[in-house]
C-alpha atoms as a PDB file:
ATOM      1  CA  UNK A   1       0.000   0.000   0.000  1.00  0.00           C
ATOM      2  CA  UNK A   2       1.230   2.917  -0.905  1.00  0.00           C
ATOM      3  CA  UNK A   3       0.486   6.735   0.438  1.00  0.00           C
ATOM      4  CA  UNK A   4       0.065   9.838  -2.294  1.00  0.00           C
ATOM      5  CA  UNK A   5       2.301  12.230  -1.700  1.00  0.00           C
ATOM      6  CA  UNK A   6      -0.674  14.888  -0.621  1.00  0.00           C
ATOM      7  CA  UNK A   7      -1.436  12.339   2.102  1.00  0.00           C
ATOM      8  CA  UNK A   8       1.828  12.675   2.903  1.00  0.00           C
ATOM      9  CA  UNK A   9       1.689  16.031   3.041  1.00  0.00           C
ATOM     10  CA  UNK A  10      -1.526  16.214   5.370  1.00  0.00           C
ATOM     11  CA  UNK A  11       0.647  13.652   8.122  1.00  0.00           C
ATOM     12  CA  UNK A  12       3.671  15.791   7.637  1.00  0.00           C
ATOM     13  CA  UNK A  13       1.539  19.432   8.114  1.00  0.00           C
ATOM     14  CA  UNK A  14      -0.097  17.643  11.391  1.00  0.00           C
ATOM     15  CA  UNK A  15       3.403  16.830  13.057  1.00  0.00           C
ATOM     16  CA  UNK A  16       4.977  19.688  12.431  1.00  0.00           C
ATOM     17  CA  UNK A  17       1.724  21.738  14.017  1.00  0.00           C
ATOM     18  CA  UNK A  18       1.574  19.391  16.550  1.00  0.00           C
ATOM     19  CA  UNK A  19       5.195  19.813  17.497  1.00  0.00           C
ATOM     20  CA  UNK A  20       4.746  23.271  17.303  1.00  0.00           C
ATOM     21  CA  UNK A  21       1.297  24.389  19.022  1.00  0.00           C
ATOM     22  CA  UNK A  22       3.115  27.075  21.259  1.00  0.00           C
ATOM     23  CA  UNK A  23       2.684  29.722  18.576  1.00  0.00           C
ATOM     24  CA  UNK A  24       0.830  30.281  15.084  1.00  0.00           C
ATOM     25  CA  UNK A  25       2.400  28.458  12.090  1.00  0.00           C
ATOM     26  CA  UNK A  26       2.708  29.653   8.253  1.00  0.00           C
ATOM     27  CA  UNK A  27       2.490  27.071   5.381  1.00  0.00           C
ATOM     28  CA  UNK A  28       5.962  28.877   4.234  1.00  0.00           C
ATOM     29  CA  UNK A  29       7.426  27.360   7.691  1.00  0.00           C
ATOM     30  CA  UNK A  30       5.755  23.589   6.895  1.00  0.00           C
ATOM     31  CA  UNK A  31       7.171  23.942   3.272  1.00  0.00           C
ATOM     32  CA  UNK A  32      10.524  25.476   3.857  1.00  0.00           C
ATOM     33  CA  UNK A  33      11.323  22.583   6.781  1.00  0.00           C
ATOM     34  CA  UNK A  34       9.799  19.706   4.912  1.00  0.00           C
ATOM     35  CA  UNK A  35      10.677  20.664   1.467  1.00  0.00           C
ATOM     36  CA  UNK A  36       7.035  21.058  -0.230  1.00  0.00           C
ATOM     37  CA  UNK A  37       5.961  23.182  -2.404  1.00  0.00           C
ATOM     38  CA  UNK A  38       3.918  26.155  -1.254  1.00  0.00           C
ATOM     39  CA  UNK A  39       1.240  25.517  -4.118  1.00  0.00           C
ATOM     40  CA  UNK A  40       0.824  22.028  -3.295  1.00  0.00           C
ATOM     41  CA  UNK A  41       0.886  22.463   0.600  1.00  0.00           C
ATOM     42  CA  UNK A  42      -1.732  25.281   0.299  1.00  0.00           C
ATOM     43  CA  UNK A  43      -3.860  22.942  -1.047  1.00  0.00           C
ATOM     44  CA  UNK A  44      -3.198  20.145   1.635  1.00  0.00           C
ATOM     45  CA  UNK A  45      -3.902  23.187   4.368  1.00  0.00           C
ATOM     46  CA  UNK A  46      -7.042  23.976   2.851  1.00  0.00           C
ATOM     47  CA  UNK A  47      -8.342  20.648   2.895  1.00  0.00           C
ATOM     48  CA  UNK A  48      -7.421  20.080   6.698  1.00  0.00           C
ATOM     49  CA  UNK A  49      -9.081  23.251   7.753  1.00  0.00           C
ATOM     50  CA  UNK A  50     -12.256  21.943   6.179  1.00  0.00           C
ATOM     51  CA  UNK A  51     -12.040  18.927   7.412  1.00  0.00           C
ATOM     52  CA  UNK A  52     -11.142  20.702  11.130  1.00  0.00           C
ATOM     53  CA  UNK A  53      -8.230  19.101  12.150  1.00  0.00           C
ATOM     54  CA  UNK A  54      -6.403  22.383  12.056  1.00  0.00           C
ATOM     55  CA  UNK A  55      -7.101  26.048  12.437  1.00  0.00           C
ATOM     56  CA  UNK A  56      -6.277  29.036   9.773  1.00  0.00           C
ATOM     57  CA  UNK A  57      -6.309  31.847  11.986  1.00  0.00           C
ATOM     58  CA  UNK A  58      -6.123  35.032   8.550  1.00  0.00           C
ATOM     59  CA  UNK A  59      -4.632  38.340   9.352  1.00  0.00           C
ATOM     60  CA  UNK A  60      -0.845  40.207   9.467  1.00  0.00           C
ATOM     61  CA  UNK A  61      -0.162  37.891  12.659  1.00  0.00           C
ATOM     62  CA  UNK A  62      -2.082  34.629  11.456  1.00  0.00           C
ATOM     63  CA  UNK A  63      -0.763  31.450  10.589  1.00  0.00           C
ATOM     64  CA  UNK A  64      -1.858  27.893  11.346  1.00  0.00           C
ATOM     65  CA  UNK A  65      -2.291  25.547  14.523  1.00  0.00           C
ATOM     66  CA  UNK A  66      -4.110  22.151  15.322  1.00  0.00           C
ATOM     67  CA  UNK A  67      -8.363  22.714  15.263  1.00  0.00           C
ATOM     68  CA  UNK A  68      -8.125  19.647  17.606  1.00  0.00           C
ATOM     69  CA  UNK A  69      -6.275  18.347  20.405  1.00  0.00           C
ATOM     70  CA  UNK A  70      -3.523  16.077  19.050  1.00  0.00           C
ATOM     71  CA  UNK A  71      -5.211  13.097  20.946  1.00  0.00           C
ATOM     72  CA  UNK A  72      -8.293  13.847  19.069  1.00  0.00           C
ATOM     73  CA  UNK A  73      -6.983  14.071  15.824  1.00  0.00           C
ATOM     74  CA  UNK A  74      -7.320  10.224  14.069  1.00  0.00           C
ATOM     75  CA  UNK A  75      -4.831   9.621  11.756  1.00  0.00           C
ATOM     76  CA  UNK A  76      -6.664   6.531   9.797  1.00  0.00           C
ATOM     77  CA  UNK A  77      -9.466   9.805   9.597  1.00  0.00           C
ATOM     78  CA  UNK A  78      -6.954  11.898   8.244  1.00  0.00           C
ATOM     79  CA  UNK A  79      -5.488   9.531   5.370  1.00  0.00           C
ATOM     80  CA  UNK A  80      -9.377   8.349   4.508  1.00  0.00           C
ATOM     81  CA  UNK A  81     -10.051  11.843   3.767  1.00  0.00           C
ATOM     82  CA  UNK A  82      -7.243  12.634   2.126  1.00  0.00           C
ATOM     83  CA  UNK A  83      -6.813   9.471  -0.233  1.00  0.00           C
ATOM     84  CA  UNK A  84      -8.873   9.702  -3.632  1.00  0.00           C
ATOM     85  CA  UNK A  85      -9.528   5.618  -3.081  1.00  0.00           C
ATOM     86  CA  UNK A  86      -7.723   2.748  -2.116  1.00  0.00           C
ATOM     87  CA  UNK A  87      -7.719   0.476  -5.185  1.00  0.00           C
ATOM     88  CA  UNK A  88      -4.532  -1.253  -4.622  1.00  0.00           C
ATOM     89  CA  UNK A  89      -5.484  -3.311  -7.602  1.00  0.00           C
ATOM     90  CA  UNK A  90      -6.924  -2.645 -11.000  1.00  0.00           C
ATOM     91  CA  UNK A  91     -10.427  -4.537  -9.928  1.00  0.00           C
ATOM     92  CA  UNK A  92     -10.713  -2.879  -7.243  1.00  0.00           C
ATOM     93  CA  UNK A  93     -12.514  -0.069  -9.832  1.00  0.00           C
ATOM     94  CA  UNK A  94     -15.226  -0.729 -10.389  1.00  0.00           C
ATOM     95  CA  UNK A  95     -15.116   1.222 -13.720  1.00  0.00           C
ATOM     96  CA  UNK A  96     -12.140  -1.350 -15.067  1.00  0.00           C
ATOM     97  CA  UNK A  97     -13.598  -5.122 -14.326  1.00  0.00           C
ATOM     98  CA  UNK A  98     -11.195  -6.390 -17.340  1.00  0.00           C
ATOM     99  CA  UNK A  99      -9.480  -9.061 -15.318  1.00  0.00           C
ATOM    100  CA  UNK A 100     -10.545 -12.533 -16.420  1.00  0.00           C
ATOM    101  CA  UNK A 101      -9.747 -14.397 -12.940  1.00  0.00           C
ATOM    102  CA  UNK A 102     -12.386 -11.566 -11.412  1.00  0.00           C
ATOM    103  CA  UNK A 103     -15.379 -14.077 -11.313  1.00  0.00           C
ATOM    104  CA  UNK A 104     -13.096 -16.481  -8.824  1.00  0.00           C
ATOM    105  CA  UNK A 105     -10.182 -14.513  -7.784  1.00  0.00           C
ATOM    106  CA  UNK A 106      -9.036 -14.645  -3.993  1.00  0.00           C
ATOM    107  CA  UNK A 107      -6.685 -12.457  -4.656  1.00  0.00           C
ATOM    108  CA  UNK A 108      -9.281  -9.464  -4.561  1.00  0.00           C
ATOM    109  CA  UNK A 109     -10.676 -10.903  -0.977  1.00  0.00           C
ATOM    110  CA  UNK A 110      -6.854 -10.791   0.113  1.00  0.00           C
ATOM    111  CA  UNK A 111      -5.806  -7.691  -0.816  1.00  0.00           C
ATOM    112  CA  UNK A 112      -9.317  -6.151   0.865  1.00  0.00           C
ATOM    113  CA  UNK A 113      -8.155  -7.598   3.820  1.00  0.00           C
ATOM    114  CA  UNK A 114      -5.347  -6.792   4.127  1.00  0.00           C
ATOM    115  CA  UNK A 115      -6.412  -2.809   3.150  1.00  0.00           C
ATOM    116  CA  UNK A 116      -8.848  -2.905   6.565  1.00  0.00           C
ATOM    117  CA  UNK A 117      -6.228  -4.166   8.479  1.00  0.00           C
ATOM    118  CA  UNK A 118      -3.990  -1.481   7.374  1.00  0.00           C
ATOM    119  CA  UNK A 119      -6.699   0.928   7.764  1.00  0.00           C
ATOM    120  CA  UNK A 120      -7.868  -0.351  11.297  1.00  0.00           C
ATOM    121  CA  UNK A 121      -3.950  -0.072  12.126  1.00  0.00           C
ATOM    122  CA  UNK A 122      -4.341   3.978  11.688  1.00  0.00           C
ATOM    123  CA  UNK A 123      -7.354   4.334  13.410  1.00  0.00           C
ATOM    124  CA  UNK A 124      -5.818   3.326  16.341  1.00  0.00           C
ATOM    125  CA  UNK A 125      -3.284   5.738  16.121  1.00  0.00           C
ATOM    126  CA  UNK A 126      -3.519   9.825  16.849  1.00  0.00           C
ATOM    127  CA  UNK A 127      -1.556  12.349  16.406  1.00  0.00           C
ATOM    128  CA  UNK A 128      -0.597  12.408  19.704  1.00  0.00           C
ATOM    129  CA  UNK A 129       0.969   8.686  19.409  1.00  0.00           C
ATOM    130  CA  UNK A 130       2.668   9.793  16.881  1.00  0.00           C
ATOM    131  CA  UNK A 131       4.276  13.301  18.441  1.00  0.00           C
ATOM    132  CA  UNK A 132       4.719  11.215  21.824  1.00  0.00           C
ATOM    133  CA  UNK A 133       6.476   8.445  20.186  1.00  0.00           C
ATOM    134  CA  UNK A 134       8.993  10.242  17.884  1.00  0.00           C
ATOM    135  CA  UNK A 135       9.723  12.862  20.350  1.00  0.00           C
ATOM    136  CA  UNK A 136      13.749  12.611  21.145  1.00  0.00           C
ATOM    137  CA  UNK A 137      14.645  13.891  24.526  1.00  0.00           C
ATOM    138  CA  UNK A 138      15.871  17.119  24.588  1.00  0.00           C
ATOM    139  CA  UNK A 139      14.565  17.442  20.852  1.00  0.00           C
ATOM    140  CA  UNK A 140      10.889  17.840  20.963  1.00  0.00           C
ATOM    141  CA  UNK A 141      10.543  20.715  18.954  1.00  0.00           C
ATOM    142  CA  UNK A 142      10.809  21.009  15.035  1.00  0.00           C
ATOM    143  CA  UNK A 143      13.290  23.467  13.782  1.00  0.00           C
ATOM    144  CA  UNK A 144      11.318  26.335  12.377  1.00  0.00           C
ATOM    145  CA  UNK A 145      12.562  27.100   8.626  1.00  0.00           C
ATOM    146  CA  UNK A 146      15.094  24.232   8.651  1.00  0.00           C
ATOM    147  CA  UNK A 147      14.762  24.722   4.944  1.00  0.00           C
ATOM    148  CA  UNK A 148      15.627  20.527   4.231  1.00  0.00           C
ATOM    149  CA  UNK A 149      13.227  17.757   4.238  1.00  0.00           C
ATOM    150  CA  UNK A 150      13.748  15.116   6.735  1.00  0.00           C
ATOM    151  CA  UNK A 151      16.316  12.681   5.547  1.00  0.00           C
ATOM    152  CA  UNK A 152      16.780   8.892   6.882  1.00  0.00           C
ATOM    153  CA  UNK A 153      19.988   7.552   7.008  1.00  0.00           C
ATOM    154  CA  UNK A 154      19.697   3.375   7.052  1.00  0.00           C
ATOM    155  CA  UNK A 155      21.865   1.118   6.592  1.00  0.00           C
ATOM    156  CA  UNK A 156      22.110  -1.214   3.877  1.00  0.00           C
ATOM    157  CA  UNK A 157      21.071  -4.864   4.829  1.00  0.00           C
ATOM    158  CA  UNK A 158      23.403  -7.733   4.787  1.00  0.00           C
ATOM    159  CA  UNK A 159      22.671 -10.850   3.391  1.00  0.00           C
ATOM    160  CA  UNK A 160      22.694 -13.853   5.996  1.00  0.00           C
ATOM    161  CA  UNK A 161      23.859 -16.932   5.402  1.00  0.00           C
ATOM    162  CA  UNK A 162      21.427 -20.077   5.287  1.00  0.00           C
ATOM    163  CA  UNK A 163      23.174 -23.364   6.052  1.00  0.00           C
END
């Protein structure tokens, strides 16, 4: 299963609120330190605000902050609204039915399941979890106008030998 990116956007916008809910927050701060385009992240931002998981206060002095308390703000909510559908598989549309295993597939019943489990994962998961969880002592604020995106820096699995 794979995210769009404006999903990813909407998490992304969330944490960085959440993480910064002592003072008002501009979509120019989210998109400098994550590395998203204004455009796009206006977008994102105006689609949260209607869906009231975060405020737009307007004005010289305005800016953004959470509409909700991060422990009331569901994050399987958040991706369901955000995500145009979740057809992980061409018949899964109901507007393409060309596959010719569709009349006795298991596949499909698989797949469905496995897209509510994911699903049913989220929705038991807030914002809060998330901000309380990835907080590093000492470094539980985010850097306003880092100006990079987040990089990870893994490394590279070895290969184990099977005797």
């Amino acid at each position: 299963m794979r995210l769009t990116s404006y999903t990813d956007y909407a998490l992304r916008a969330l944490m960085y609120l959440g993480m910064n809910r002592e003072h008002l927050v501009t979509i120019q701060d989210i998109a400098d330190a994550q590395g998203i385009a204004k455009n796009h992240l206006t977008k994102v931002v105006n689609h949260l605000s209607a869906m009231g998981v975060i405020d737009s206060v307007r004005g010289r002095n305005g800016g953004l902050r959470p509409g909700r308390e991060p422990r009331d703000i569901n994050i399987g909510e958040v991706v369901r609204n955000t995500e145009n559908d979740f057809y992980i598989a061409e018949c899964f549309n109901p507007d393409n039915q060309n596959c010719m295993y569709s009349s006795a597939c298991v596949l499909k019943g698989v797949l469905k399941k496995a897209t509510n489990s994911f699903l049913d994962v989220l929705d038991g998961v807030t914002l809060e979890t998330i901000l309380v969880q990835g907080a590093n002592p000492g470094a539980r604020k985010a850097p306003r106008n880092a100006g990079k995106p987040l990089k990870l820096h893994l490394k590279p699995a070895t290969a184990e030998k099977v005797s």
